[in-house]
Protein backbone atom coordinates (compact mmCIF):
# COMPACT_ATOMS: atom_id res chain seq x y z
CA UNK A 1 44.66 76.26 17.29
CA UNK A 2 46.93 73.50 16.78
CA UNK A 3 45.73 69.89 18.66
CA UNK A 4 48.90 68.54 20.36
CA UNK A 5 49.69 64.61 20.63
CA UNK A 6 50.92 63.25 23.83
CA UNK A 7 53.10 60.32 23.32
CA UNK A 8 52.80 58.04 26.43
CA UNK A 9 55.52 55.81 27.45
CA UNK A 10 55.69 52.14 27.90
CA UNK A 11 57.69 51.77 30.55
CA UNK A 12 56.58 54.37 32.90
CA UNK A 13 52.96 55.21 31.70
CA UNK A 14 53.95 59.03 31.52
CA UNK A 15 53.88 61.28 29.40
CA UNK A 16 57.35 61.74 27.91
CA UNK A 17 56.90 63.89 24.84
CA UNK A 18 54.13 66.15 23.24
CA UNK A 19 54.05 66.58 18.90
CA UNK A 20 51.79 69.48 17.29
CA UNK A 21 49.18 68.02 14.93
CA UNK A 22 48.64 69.38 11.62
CA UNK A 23 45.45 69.89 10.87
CA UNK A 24 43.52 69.47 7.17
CA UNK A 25 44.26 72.33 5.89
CA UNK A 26 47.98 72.71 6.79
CA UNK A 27 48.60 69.16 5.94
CA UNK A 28 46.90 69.82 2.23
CA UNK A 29 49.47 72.83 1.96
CA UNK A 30 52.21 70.65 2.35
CA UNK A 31 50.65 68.47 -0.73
CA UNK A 32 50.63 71.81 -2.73
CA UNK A 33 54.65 72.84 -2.07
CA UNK A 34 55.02 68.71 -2.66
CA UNK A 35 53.56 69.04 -5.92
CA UNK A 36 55.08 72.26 -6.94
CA UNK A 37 58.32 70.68 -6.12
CA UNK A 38 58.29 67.72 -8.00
CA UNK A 39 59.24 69.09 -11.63
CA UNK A 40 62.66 70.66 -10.38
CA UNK A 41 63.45 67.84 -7.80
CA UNK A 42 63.32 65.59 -11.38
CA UNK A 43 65.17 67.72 -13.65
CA UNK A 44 68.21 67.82 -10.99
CA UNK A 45 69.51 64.60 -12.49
CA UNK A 46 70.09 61.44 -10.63
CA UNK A 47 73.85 62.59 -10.21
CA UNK A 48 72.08 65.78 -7.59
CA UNK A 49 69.86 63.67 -5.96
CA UNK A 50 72.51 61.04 -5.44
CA UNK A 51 74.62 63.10 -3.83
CA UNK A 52 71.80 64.51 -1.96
CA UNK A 53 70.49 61.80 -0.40
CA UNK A 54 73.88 60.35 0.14
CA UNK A 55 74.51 63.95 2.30
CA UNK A 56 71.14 62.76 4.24
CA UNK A 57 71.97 59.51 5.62
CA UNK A 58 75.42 60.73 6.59
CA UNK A 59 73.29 63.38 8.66
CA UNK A 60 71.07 61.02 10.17
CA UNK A 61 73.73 58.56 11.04
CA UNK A 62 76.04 61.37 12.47
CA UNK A 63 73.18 62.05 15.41
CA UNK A 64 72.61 57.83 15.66
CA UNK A 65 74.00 57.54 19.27
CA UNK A 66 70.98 60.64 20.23
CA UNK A 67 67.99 59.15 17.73
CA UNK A 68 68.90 55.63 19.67
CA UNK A 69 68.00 56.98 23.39
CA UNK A 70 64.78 58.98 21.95
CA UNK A 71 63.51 55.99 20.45
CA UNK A 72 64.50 53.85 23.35
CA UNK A 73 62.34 56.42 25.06
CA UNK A 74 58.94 56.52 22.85
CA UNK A 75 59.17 52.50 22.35
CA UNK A 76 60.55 50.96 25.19
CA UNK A 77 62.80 48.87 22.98
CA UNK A 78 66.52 48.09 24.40
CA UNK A 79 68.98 51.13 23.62
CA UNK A 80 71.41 48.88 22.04
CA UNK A 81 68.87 47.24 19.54
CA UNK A 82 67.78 50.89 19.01
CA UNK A 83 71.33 51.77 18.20
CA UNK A 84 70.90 48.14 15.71
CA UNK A 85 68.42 50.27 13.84
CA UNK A 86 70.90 53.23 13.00
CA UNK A 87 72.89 50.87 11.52
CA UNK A 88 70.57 48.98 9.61
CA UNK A 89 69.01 52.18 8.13
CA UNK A 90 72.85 53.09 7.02
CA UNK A 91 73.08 49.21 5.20
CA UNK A 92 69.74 49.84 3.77
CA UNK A 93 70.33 53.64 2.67
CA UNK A 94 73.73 52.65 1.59
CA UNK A 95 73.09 50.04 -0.78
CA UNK A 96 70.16 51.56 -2.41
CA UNK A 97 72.30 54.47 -3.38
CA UNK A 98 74.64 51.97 -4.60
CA UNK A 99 72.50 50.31 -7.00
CA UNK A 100 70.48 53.76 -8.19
CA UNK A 101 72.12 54.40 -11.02
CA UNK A 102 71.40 50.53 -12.48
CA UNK A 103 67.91 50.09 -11.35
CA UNK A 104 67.17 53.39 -13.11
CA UNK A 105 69.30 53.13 -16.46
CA UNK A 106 66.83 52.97 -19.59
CA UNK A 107 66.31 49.37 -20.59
CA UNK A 108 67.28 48.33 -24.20
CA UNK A 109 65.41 46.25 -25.83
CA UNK A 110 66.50 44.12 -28.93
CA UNK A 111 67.65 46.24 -32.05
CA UNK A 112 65.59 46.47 -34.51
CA UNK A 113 66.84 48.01 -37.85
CA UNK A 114 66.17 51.85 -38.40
CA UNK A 115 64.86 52.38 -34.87
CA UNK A 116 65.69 53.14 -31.24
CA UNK A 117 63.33 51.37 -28.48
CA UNK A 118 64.16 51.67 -24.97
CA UNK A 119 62.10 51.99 -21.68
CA UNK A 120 62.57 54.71 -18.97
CA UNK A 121 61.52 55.13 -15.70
CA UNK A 122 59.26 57.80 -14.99
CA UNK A 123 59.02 59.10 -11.33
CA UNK A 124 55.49 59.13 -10.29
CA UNK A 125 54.99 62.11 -8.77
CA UNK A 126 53.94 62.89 -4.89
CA UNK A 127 54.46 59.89 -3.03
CA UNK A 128 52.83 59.09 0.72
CA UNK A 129 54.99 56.72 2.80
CA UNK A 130 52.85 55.44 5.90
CA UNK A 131 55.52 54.49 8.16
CA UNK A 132 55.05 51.87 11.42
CA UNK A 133 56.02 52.26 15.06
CA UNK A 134 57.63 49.56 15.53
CA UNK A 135 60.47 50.25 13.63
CA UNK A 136 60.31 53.53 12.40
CA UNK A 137 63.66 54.19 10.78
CA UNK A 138 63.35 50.58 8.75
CA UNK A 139 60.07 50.52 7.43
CA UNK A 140 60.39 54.51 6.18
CA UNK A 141 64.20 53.80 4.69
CA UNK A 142 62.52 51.32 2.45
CA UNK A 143 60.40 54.07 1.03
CA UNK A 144 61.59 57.32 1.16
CA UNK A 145 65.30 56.41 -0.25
CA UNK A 146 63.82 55.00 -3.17
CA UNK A 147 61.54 57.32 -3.59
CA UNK A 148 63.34 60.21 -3.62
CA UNK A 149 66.15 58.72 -5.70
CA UNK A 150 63.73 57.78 -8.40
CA UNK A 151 63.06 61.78 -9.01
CA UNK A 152 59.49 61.61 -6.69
CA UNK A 153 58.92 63.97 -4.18
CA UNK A 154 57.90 62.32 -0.48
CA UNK A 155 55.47 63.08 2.53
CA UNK A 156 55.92 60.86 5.82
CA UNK A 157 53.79 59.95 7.97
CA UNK A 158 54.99 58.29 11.12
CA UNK A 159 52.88 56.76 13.31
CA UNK A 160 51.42 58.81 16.65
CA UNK A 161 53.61 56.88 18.87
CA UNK A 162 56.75 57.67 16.63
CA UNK A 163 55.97 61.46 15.30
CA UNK A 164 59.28 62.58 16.29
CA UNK A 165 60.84 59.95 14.17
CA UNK A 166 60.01 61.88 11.62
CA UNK A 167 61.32 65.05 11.99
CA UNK A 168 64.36 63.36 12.86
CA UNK A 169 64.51 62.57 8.67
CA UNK A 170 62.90 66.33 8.28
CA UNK A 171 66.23 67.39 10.16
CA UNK A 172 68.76 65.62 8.23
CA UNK A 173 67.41 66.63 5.29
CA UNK A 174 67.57 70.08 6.06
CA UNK A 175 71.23 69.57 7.03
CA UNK A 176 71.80 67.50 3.60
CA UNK A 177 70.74 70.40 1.20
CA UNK A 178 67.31 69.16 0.41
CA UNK A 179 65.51 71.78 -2.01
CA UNK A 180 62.03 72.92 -0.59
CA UNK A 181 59.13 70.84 -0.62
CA UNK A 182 60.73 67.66 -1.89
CA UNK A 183 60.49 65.95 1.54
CA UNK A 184 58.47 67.37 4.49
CA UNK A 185 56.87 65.24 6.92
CA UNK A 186 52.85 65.40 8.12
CA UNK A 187 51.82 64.33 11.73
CA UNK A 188 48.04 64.16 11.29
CA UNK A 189 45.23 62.03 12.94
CA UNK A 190 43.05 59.43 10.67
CA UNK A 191 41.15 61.54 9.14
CA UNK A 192 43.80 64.25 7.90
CA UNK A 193 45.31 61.26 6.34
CA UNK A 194 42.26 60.22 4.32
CA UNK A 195 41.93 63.67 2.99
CA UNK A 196 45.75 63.67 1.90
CA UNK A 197 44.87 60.01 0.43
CA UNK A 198 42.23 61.11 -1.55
CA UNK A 199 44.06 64.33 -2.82
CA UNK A 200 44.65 64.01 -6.84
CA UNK A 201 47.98 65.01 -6.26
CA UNK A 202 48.82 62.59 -4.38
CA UNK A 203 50.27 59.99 -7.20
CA UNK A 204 51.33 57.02 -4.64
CA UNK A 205 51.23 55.59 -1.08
CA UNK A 206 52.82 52.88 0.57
CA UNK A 207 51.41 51.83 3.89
CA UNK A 208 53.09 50.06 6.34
CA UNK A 209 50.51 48.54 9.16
CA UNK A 210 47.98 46.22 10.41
CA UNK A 211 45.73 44.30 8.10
CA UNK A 212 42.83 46.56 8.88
CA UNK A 213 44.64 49.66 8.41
CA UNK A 214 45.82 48.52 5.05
CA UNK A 215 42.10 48.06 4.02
CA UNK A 216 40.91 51.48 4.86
CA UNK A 217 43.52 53.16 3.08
CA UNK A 218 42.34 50.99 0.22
CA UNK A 219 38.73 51.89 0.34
CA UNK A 220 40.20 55.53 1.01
CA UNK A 221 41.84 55.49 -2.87
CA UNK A 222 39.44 53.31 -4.06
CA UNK A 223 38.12 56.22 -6.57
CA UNK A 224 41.82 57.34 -7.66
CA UNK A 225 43.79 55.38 -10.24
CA UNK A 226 46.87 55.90 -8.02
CA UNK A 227 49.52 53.18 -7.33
CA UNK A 228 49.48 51.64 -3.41
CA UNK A 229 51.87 48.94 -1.70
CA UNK A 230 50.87 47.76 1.05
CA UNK A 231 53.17 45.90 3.85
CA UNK A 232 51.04 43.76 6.38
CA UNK A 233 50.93 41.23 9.07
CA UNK A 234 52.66 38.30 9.65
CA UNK A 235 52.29 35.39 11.38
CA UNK A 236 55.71 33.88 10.20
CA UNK A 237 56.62 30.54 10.86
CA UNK A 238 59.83 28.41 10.95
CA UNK A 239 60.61 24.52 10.31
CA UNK A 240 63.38 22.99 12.51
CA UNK A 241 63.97 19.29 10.50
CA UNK A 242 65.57 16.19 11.77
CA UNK A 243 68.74 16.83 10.87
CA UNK A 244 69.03 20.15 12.67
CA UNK A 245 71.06 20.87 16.08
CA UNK A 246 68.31 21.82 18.17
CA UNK A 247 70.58 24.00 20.17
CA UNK A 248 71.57 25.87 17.55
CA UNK A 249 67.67 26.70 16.36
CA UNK A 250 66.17 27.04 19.44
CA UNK A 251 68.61 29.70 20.38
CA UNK A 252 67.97 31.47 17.14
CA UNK A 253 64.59 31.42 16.64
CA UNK A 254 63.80 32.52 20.69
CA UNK A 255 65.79 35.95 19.35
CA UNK A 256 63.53 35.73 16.45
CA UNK A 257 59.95 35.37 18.47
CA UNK A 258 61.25 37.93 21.31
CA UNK A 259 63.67 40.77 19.35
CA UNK A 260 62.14 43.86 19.85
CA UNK A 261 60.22 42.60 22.34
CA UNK A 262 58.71 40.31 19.28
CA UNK A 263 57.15 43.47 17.97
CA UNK A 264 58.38 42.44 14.33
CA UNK A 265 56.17 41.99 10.98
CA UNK A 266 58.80 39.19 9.97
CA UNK A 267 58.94 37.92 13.79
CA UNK A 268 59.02 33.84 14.72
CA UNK A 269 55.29 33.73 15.88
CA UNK A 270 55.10 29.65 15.25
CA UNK A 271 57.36 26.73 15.25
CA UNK A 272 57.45 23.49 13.60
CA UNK A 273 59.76 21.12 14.94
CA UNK A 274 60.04 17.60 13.85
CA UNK A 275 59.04 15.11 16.41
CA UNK A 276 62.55 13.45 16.78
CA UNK A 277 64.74 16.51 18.24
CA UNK A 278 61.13 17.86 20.17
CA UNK A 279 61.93 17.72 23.06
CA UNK A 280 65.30 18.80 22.79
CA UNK A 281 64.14 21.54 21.33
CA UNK A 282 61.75 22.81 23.63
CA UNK A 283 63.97 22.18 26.60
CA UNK A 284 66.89 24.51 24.49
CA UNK A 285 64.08 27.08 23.73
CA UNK A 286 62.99 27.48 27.31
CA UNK A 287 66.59 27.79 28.62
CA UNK A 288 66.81 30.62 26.32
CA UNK A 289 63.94 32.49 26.91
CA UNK A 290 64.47 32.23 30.36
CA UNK A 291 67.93 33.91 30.65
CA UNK A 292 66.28 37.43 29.25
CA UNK A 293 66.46 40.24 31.13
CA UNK A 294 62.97 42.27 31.00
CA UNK A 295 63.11 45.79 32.54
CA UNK A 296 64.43 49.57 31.67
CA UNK A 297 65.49 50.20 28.02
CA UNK A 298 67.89 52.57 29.12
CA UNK A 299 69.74 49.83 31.38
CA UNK A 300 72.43 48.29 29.41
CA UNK A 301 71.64 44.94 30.74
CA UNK A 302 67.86 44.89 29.64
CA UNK A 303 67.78 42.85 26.30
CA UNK A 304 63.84 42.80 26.47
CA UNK A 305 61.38 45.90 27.23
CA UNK A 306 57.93 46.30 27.50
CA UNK A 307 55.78 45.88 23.97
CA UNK A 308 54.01 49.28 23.10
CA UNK A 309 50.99 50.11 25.58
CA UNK A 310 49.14 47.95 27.83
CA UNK A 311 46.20 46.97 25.61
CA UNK A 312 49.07 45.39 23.43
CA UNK A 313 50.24 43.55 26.71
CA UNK A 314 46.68 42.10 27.29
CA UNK A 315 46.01 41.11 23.85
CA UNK A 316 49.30 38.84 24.22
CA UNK A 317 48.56 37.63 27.88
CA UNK A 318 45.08 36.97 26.12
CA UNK A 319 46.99 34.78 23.41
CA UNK A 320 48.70 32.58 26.50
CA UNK A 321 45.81 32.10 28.05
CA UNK A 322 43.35 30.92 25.54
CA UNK A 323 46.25 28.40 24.45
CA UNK A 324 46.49 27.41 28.11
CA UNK A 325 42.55 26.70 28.42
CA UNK A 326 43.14 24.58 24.85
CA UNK A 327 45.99 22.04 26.71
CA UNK A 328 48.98 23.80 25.88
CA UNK A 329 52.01 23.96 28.23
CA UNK A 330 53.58 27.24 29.31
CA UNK A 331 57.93 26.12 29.21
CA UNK A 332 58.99 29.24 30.86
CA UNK A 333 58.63 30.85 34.33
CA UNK A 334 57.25 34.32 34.27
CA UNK A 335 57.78 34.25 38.01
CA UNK A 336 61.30 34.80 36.19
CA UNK A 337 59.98 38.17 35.19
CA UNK A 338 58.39 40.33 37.99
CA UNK A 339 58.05 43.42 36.05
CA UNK A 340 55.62 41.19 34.05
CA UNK A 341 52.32 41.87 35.70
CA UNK A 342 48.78 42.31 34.25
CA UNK A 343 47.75 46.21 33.77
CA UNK A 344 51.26 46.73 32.30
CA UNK A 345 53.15 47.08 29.03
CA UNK A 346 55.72 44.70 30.27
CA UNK A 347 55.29 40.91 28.96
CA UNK A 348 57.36 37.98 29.96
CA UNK A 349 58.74 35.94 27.41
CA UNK A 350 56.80 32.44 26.71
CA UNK A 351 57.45 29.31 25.14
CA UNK A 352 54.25 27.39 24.55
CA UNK A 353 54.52 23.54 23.93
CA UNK A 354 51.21 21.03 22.92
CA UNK A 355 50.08 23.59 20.59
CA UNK A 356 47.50 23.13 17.75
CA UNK A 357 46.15 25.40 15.18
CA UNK A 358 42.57 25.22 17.27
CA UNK A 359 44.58 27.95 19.03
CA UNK A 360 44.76 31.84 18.74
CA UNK A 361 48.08 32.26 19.47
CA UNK A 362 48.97 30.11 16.15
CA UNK A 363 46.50 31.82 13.66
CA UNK A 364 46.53 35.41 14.93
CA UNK A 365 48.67 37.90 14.61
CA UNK A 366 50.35 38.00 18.45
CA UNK A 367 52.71 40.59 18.59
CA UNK A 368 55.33 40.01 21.38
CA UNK A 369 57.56 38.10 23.16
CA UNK A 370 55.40 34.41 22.74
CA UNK A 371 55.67 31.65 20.46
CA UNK A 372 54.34 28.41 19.95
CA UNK A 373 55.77 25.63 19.33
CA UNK A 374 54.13 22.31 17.45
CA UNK A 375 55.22 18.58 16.72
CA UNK A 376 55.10 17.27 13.30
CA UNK A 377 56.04 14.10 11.88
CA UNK A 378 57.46 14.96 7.92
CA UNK A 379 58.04 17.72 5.25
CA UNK A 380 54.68 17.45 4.28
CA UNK A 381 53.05 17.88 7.48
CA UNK A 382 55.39 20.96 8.23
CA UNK A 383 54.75 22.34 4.74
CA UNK A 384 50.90 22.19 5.03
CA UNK A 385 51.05 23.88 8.32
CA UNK A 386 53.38 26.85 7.57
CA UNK A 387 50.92 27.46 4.48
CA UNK A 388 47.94 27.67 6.91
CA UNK A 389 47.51 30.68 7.51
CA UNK A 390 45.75 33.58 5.87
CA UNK A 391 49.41 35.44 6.16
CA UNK A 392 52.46 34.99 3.71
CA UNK A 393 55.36 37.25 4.29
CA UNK A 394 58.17 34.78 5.19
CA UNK A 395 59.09 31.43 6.74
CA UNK A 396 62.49 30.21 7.73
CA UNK A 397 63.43 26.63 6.95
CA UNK A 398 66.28 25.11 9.56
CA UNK A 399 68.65 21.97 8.33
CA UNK A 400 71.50 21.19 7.17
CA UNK A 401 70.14 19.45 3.80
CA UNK A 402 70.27 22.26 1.02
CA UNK A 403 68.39 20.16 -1.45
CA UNK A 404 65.61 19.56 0.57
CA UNK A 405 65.12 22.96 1.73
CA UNK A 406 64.81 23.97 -1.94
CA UNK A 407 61.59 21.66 -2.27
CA UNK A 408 60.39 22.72 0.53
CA UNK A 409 60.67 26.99 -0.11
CA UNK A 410 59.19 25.79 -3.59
CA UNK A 411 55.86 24.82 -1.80
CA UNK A 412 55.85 27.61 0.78
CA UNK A 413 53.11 30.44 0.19
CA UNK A 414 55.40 33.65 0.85
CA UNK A 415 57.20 36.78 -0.04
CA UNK A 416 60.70 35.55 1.19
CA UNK A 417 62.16 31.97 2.64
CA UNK A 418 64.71 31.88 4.78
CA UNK A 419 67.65 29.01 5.22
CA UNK A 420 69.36 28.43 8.90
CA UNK A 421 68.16 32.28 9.76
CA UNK A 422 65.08 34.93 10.29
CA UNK A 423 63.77 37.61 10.86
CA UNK A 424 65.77 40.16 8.74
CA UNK A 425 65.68 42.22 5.67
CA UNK A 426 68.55 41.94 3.15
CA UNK A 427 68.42 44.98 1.10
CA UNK A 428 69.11 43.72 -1.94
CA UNK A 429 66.21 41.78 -2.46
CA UNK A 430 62.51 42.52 -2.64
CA UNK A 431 60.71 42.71 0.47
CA UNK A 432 57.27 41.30 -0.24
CA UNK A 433 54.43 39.21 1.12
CA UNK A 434 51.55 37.48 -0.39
CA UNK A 435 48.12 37.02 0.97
CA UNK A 436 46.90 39.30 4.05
CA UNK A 437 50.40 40.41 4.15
CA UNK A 438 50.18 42.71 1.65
CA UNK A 439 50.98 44.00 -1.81
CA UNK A 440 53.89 45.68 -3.65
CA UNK A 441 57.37 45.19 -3.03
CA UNK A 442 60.50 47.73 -1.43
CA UNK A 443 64.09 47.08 -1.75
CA UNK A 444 66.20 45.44 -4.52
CA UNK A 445 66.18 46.69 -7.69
CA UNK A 446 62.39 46.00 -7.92
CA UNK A 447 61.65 48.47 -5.00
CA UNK A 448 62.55 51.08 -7.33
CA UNK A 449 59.95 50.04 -9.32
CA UNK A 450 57.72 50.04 -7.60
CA UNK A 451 58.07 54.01 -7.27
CA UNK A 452 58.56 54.57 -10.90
CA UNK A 453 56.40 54.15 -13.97
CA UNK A 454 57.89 52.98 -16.99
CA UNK A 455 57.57 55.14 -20.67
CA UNK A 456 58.15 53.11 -23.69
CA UNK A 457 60.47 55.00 -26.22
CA UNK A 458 59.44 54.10 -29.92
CA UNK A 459 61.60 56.33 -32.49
CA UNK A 460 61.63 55.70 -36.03
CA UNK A 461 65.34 57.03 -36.88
């Protein structure tokens, strides 16, 4: 008999949906009609699967105003920034459809006389996409699109918490025309997933997760010469320079730390702010912070709900508090925040001010609604900092000198830099991180491939 899942919810600490588990040999089955599938999902021609895929997000968009409350529901995350992932899947699905047909074209090379060289890009086969809770629709987009365009066949795996987010795709794809067996979707436990890992026909994964996560699925493949990407932690930081309106970055880079209830792999988790426009900038921070409103994601007014379970909540309290014990100063009053209590998923938004890197809270990964925020005296000093860390997926630069924020992204250790903004993906370019952020690459032209392997065409004519 079938296990079933019961998906707890943040806000309430009931149970608010049940999913059916597959178990090993169910979940290998849907390998098998993956595999199957793959040869006649290929030979449809981009033009098909274009059109096919196009027909999906339509689907999926067409039920965004429902897929917003259910995830509002499972995550605790605001209903209106739920409805801010719809549309971010449709700019993400949109322009990688747009720019199929280019990142897939054979690639001349230069002629050479009585010969025709080219490369072409092969789809690899059965690909795994390892989605993430926190956003769901985002991280799998960046996969599955892709994917599917290139002429692979795809199996997702959402995350326990987010199950249902899956067959949400399953459904639109059913509604789109999808052939059999080129996307179906597997809600397993751990060690399911190994077994579908390991599986030689499985040709790819791409995992989406925590640090540890991402090095168990490695040792998992370890023995298969299969392709893996690999999308970490973060511990992002930002630089607000002299010449910078403190206002202006303060108010930005709160949103940054606390969107999503700062439940974000590219989230602000530590600030460097020169020590001219400090305490202007902690004062503007604070102000900010404080004016959230923490409470029901269903209520239109909330802007901030509980992070994802209550061990999540403690680890972040636990983040405050060693930073505390270390000197640091907490800017904002959680009295502010009632719902905010200890044995509960809700967190109240924190500034922290007098912070070092002896700290937690500015080495490890925190997770929520807290940042830190730390004086430094030039470029250099802000440039050695941001690099301190054993993460490298992005860091956001904030001042109105262009030239000098060039120098500065030159000497910054990861994936993507950011000018006068954060915290968001621009689908047409690669999505990356260095260090214990991860491997690989999604979006752009490069995400594609990523997902494809390329054949070298050598014809003597």
């Amino acid at each position: 008999m079938a296990s079933v899942h019961p998906i707890v919810s943040p806000v309430t600490g009931a149970v608010v949906a049940s999913h059916a588990m597959l178990g090993r040999e169910a979940a290998l089955n849907r390998v098998a009609v993956a595999a199957a599938a793959k040869k006649g999902w290929r030979s449809a021609g981009l033009d098909k699967r274009i059109e096919l895929v196009s027909k999906f997000v339509d689907a999926f968009v067409a039920d965004g105003d429902e897929v917003a409350v259910e995830l509002a529901t499972l995550i605790g995350r605001p209903l209106q920034h739920c409805k801010n992932e719809v549309r971010g899947f449709e700019e993400r699905g949109r322009h990688l459809l747009s720019i199929a047909k280019a990142a897939l074209k054979d690639t001349k090379v230069p002629e050479k006389e009585g010969f025709n060289r080219f490369i072409r890009r092969d789809p690899l086969g059965v690909v795994l996409i390892i989605s993430a809770w926190n956003y769901p629709y985002l991280v799998s987009v960046n996969g599955v699109i892709p994917a599917l365009l290139a002429g692979n066949t795809v199996l997702l795996k959402q995350a326990p918490q987010t199950f249902p987010c899956a067959d949400r795709f399953k459904k639109a794809f059913e509604r789109a025309g999808l052939p059999e067996g080129v996307f179906d979707v597997l809600p397993v436990d751990h060690d399911v997933a190994g077994a579908v890992l390991r599986d030689p026909r499985v040709d790819h994964a791409h995992f989406t997760g925590s640090v540890r996560g991402g090095q168990e699925v490695s040792k998992t493949v370890a023995d298969k010469f299969m392709g893996l990407g690999l999308e970490l932690g973060g511990k992002d930081p930002a630089y607000v320079r002299a010449d910078c309106d403190p206002k202006h970055a303060a108010e930005n880079l709160v949103d940054g730390a606390c969107y999503n209830s700062g439940q974000s792999c590219c989230g602000i988790e530590r600030i460097y702010v020169h020590e001219s426009i400090y305490d202007a900038f902690i004062a503007h921070a604070a102000a900010t912070a404080a004016e959230y409103r923490l409470g029901d994601p269903l209520d239109p007014k909330t802007n901030l709900g509980p992070v994802v379970n209550v061990a999540a909540a403690e680890a972040i309290r636990a983040h405050v508090e060693d930073a505390v014990q270390k000197g640091a100063k907490k800017c904002v009053d959680e009295s502010l925040f009632p719902l905010a209590t200890p044995g509960s998923a809700f967190v109240a938004p924190q500034i922290l001010a007098d912070v070092n890197h002896g700290m937690t809270l500015m080495k490890d990964e925190s997770f929520g609604p807290i940042v830190g925020v730390m004086k430094v005296k030039s470029d250099e000093e802000a440039i050695a900092l941001m690099n301190d860390s054993e993460y490298g997926l992005t860091a956001s630069i904030w001042t109105k000198d262009h030239d000098a924020a060039y120098k500065i992204a030159d000497e910054l250790e990861c994936g993507t830099v950011f000018l006068n903004r954060c915290d968001y993906l621009d689908p047409a370019l690669p999505w990356s991180g260095v260090k214990n952020s991860g491997r690989g690459v999604t979006l752009s032209h490069l995400g594609f491939d990523a997902l494809t392997r390329p054949k070298a065409f050598h014809f003597r004519l």
